[in-house]
Protein backbone atom coordinates (compact mmCIF):
# COMPACT_ATOMS: atom_id res chain seq x y z
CA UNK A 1 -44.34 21.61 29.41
CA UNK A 2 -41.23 19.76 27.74
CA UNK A 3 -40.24 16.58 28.48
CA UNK A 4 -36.56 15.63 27.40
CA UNK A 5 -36.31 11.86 27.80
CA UNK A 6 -33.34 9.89 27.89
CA UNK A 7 -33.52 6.29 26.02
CA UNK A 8 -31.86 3.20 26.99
CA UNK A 9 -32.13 3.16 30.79
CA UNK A 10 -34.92 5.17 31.86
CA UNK A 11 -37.99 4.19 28.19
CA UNK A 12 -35.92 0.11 28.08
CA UNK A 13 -32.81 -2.15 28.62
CA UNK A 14 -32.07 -2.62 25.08
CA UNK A 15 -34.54 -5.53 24.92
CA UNK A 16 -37.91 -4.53 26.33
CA UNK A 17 -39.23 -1.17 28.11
CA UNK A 18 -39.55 -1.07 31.85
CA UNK A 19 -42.93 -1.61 33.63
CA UNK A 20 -45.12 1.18 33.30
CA UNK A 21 -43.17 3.12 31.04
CA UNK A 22 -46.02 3.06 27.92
CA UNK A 23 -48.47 3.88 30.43
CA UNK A 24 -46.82 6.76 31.84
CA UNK A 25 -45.88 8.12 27.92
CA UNK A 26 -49.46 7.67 27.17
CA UNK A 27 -50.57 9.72 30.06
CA UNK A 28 -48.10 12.50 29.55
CA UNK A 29 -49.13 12.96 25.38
CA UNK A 30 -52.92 12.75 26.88
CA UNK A 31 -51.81 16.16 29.06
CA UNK A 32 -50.89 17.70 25.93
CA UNK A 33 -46.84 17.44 26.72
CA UNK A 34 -44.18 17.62 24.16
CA UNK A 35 -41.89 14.46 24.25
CA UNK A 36 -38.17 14.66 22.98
CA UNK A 37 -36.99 11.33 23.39
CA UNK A 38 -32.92 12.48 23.64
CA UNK A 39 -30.44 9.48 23.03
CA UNK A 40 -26.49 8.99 22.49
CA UNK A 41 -27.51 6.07 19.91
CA UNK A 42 -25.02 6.05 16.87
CA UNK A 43 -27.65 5.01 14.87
CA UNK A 44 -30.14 7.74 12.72
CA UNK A 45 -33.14 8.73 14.29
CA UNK A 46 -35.52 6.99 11.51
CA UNK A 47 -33.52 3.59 12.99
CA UNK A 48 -34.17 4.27 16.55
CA UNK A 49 -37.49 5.02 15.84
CA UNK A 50 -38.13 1.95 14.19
CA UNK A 51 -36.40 0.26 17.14
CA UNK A 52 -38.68 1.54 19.99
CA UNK A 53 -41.53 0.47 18.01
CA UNK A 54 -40.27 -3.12 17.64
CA UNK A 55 -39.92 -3.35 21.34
CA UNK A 56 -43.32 -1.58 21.82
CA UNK A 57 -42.66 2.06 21.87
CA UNK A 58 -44.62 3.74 18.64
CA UNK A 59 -44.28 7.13 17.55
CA UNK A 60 -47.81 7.94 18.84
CA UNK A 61 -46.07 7.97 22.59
CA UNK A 62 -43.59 11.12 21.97
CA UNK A 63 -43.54 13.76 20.09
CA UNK A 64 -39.83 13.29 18.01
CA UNK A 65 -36.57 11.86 18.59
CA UNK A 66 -33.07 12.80 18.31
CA UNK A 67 -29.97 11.21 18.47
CA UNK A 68 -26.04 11.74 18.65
CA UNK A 69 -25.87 9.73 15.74
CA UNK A 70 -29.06 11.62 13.52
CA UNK A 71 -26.41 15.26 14.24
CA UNK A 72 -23.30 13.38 13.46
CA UNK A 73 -24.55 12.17 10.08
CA UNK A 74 -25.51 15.91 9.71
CA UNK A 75 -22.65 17.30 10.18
CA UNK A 76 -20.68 15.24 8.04
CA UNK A 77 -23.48 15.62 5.19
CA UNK A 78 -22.27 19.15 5.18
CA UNK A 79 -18.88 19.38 6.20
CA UNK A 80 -19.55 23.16 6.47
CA UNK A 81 -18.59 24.19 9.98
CA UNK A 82 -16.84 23.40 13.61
CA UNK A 83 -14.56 20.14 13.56
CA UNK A 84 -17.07 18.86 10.71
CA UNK A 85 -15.30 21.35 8.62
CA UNK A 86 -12.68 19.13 5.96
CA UNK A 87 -12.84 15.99 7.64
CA UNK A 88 -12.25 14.41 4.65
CA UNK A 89 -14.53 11.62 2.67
CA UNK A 90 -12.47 8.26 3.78
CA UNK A 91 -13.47 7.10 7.17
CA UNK A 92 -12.34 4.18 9.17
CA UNK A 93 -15.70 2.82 11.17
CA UNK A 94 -15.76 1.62 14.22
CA UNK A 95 -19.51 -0.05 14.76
CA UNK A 96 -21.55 -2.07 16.50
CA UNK A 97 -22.10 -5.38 14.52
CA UNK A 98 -20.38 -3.99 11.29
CA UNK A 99 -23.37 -1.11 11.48
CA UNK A 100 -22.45 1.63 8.26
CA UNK A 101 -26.01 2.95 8.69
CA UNK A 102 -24.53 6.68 10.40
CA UNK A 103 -22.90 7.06 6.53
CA UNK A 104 -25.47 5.96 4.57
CA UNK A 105 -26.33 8.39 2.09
CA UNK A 106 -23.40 10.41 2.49
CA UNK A 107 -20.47 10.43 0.15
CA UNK A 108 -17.76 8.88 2.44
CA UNK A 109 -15.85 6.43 1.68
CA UNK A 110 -15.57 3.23 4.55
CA UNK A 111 -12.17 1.46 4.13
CA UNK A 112 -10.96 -1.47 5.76
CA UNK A 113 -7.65 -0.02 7.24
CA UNK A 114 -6.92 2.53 9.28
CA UNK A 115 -3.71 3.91 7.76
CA UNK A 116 -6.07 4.69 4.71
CA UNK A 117 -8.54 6.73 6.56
CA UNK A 118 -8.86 10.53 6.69
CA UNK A 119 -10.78 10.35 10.02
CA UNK A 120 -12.06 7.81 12.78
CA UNK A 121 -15.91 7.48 13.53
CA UNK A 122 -16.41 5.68 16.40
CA UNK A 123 -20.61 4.55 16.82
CA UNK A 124 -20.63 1.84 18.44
CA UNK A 125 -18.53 -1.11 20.27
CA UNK A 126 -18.88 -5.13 19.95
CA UNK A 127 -18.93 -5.20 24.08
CA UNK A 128 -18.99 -7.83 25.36
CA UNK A 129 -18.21 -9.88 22.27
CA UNK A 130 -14.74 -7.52 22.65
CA UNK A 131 -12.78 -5.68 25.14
CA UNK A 132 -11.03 -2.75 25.07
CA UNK A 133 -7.99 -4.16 24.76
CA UNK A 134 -9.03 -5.83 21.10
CA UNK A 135 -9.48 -1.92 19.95
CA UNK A 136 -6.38 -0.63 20.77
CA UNK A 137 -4.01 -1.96 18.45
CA UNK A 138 -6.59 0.20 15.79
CA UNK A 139 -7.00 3.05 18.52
CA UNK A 140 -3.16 3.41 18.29
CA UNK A 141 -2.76 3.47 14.34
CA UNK A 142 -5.21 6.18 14.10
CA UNK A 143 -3.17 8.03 16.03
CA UNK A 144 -0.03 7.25 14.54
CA UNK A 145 -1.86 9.02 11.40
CA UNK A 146 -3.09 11.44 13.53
CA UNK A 147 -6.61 11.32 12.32
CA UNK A 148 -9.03 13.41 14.40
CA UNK A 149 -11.94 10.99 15.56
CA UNK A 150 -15.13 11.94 16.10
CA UNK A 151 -17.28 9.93 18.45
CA UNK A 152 -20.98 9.54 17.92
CA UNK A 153 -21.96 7.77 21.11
CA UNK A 154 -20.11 9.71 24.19
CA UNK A 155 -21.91 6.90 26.89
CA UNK A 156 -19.16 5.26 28.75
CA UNK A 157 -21.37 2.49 30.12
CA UNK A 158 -24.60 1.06 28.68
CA UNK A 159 -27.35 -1.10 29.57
CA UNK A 160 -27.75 -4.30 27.59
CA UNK A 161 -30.64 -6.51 29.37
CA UNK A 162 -29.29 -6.73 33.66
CA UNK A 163 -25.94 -6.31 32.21
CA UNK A 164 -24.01 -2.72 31.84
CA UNK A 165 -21.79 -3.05 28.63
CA UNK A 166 -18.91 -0.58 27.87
CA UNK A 167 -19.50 2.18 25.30
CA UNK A 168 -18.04 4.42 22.77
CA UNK A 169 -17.25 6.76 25.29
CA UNK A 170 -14.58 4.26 26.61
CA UNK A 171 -13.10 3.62 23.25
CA UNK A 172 -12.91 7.39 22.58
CA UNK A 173 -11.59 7.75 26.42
CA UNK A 174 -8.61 5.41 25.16
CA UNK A 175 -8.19 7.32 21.81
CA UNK A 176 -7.47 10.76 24.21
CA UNK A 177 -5.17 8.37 26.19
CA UNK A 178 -2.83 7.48 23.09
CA UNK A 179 -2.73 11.14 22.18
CA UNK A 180 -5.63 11.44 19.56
CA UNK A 181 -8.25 14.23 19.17
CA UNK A 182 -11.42 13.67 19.89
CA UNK A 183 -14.77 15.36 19.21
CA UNK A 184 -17.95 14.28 21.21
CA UNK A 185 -21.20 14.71 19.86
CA UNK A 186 -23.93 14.10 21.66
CA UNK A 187 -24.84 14.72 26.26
CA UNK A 188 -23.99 16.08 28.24
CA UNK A 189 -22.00 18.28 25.22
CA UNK A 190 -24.14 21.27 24.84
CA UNK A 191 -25.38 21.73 21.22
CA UNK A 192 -27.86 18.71 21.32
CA UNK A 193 -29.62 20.13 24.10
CA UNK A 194 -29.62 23.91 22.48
CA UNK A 195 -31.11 21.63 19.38
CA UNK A 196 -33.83 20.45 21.80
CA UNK A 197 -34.36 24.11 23.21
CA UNK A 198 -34.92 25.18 19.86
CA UNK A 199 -37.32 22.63 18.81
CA UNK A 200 -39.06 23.01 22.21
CA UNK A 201 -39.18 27.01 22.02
CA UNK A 202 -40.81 26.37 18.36
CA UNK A 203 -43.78 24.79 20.46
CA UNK A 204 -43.85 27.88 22.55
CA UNK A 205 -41.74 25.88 25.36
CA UNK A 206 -39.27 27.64 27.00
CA UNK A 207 -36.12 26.23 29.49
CA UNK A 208 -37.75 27.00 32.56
CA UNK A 209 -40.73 24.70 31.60
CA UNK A 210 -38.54 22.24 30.51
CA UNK A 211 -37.10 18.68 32.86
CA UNK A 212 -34.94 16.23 31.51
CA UNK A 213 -35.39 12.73 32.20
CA UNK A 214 -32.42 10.07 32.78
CA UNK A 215 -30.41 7.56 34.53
CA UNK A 216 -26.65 8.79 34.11
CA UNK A 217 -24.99 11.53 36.12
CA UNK A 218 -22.54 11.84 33.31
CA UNK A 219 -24.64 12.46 30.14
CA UNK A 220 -28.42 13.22 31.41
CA UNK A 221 -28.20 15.31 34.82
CA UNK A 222 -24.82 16.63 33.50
CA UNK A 223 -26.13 17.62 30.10
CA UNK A 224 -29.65 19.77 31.46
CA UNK A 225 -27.48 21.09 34.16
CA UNK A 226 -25.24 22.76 31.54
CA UNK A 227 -28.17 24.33 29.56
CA UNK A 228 -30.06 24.95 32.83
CA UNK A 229 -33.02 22.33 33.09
CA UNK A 230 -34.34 20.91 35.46
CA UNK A 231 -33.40 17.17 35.88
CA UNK A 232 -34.88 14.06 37.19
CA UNK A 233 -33.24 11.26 37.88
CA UNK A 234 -34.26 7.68 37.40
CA UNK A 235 -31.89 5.70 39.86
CA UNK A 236 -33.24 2.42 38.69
CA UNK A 237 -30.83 2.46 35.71
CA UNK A 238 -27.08 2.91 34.78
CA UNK A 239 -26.60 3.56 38.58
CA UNK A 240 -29.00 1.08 39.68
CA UNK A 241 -25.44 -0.71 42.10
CA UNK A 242 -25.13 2.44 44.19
CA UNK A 243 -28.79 2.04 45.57
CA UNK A 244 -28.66 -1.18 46.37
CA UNK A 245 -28.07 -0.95 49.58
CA UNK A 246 -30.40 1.99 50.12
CA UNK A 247 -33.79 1.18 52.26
CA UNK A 248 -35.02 4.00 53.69
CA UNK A 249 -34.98 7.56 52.55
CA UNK A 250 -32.10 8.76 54.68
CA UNK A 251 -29.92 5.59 52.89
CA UNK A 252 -31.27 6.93 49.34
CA UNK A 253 -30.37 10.27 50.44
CA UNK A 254 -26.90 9.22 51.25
CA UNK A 255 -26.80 6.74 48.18
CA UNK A 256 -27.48 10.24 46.25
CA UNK A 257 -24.84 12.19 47.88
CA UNK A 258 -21.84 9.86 47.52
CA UNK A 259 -22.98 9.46 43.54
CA UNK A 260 -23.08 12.95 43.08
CA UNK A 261 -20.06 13.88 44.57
CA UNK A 262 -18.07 11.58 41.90
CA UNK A 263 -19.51 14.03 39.34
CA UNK A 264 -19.03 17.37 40.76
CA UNK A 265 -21.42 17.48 43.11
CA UNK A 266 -24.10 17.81 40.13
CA UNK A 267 -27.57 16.55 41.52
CA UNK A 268 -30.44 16.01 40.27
CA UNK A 269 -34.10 18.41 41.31
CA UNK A 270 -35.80 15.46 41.71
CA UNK A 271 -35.70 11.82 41.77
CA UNK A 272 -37.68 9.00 40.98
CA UNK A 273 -36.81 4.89 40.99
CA UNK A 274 -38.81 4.18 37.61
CA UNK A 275 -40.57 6.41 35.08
CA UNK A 276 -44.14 4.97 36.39
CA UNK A 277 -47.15 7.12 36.00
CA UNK A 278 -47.58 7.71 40.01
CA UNK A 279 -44.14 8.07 41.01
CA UNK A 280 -44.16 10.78 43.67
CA UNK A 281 -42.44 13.98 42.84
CA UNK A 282 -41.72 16.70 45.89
CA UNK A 283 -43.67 19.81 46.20
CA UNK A 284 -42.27 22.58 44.10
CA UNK A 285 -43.85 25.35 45.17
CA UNK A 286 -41.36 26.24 47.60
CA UNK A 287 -38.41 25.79 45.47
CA UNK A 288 -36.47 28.32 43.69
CA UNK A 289 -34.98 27.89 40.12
CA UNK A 290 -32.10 26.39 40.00
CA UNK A 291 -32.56 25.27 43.14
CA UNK A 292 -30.24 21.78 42.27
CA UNK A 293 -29.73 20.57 46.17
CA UNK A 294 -32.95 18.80 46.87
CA UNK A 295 -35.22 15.90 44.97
């Protein structure tokens, strides 16, 4: 079976990973399962890895990683196809921290002002050292160029410790509001999941033995529901506020219902508070594929 496993939220808060989260990794690779850990990071997936092992996560507890940023820097390596095609080799940055590390290696140029840019990249945000507001006044010279941005990041919202920070997404969000063009790469858009299928049907894994793991109705339950997955969702995360009220199942239930009617009325197969080893999962047996109306 495939596991495709959302990052920040559901594995760690950006500082340390949640209780029971190594244990429950460990148990899953001793089962024999193949672990995609699937993330909207700008950063390359060498960095990430290298991050989850500084907080305690080694390689040894999935099987690979991928991230928005790892098929952005890609893309732009080659320049060959889609709305990678021409972009141009002088790119105005916008990072977390000053971060160039998404065009390392590649022959792009990163120049201080906008006007002299042949496209936006937009990785990261400063939040909450910055506002939206302190991007726009670069937001709206882009477009004033018309430069096509690409966005390497598409999470709205993020977790940072108990805090949710705003994301690319909302910066790229803006960019669409001022009349720019914008090209997301990473969930819920479809190709990084048909990049996972792939991988995943290399190991003899198909969809239908495949669930993907996450805490955002926008990215993760979105994203598998598109490529038809199975999802499950961990409601101790990004939308941690809209269960807070919740103490008994029928409240969770309802909790659920309102959420998922803000996105379409996409819900998750199953649900879970934490990834713990022990969390109790329904009985599937009498469930039909696809069946997307029960947890």
């Amino acid at each position: 079976m495939g596991f495709i496993i959302d990052q920040w939220g559901v594995l760690h808060n950006g500082e340390k990973p949640y209780d029971g989260v190594v244990e429950c990794l460990k148990e899953l690779k001793s089962r024999g399962k193949h672990i995609i850990i699937l993330s909207n990071s700008g950063k390359r997936a060498e960095e990430n890895k290298e991050r989850l092992k500084q907080i305690g996560i080694g390689p040894s507890l999935y099987s690979e990683i991928l991230t928005s940023g790892e098929m952005c820097w890609q893309g732009l390596e080659a320049q060959s196809e889609g709305f990678f095609k021409g972009l141009g080799e002088k790119c105005y940055l916008i990072s977390r921290g000053g971060d160039r590390s998404i065009v390392d290696g590649l022959n792009i140029e990163v120049v201080d002002k906008v006007e002299d840019a042949d496209f936006l990249l937009i990785s990261g945000s400063d939040a909450p050292h910055k506002t939206l507001e302190d991007y726009e006044p670069v937001l709206k010279g882009a477009v004033r160029k018309q430069l096509t941005a690409l966005c390497a990041n598409p999470d709205s919202r993020g977790v940072m410790g108990k805090d949710s920070i705003m994301g690319p997404g909302t910066l790229a969000a803006r960019y669409r509001d001022f009349g720019g063009v914008v090209h997301y790469i990473g969930k819920p858009h479809q190709p990084i999941f048909q990049r996972c299928i792939k991988t995943l049907q290399e190991h003899d894994i198909y969809p239908g033995q495949t669930i993907m793991i996450g805490d955002s109705m926008a990215h993760d339950m979105l994203g598998g529901h598109l490529v038809n997955i199975d999802t499950c969702f961990v409601k101790a995360g990004l939308h941690a506020p809209a269960f807070s009220k919740a103490h008994t199942p029928a409240d969770v239930d309802k909790a659920l219902t309102i959420l998922c009617n803000q996105y379409n009325n996409i819900r998750p197969k199953f649900m879970v508070h934490t990834m713990k080893w022990g969390n109790p999962l329904p009985d599937r047996k009498h469930k039909k594929r696809g069946d997307r109306d029960r947890f």
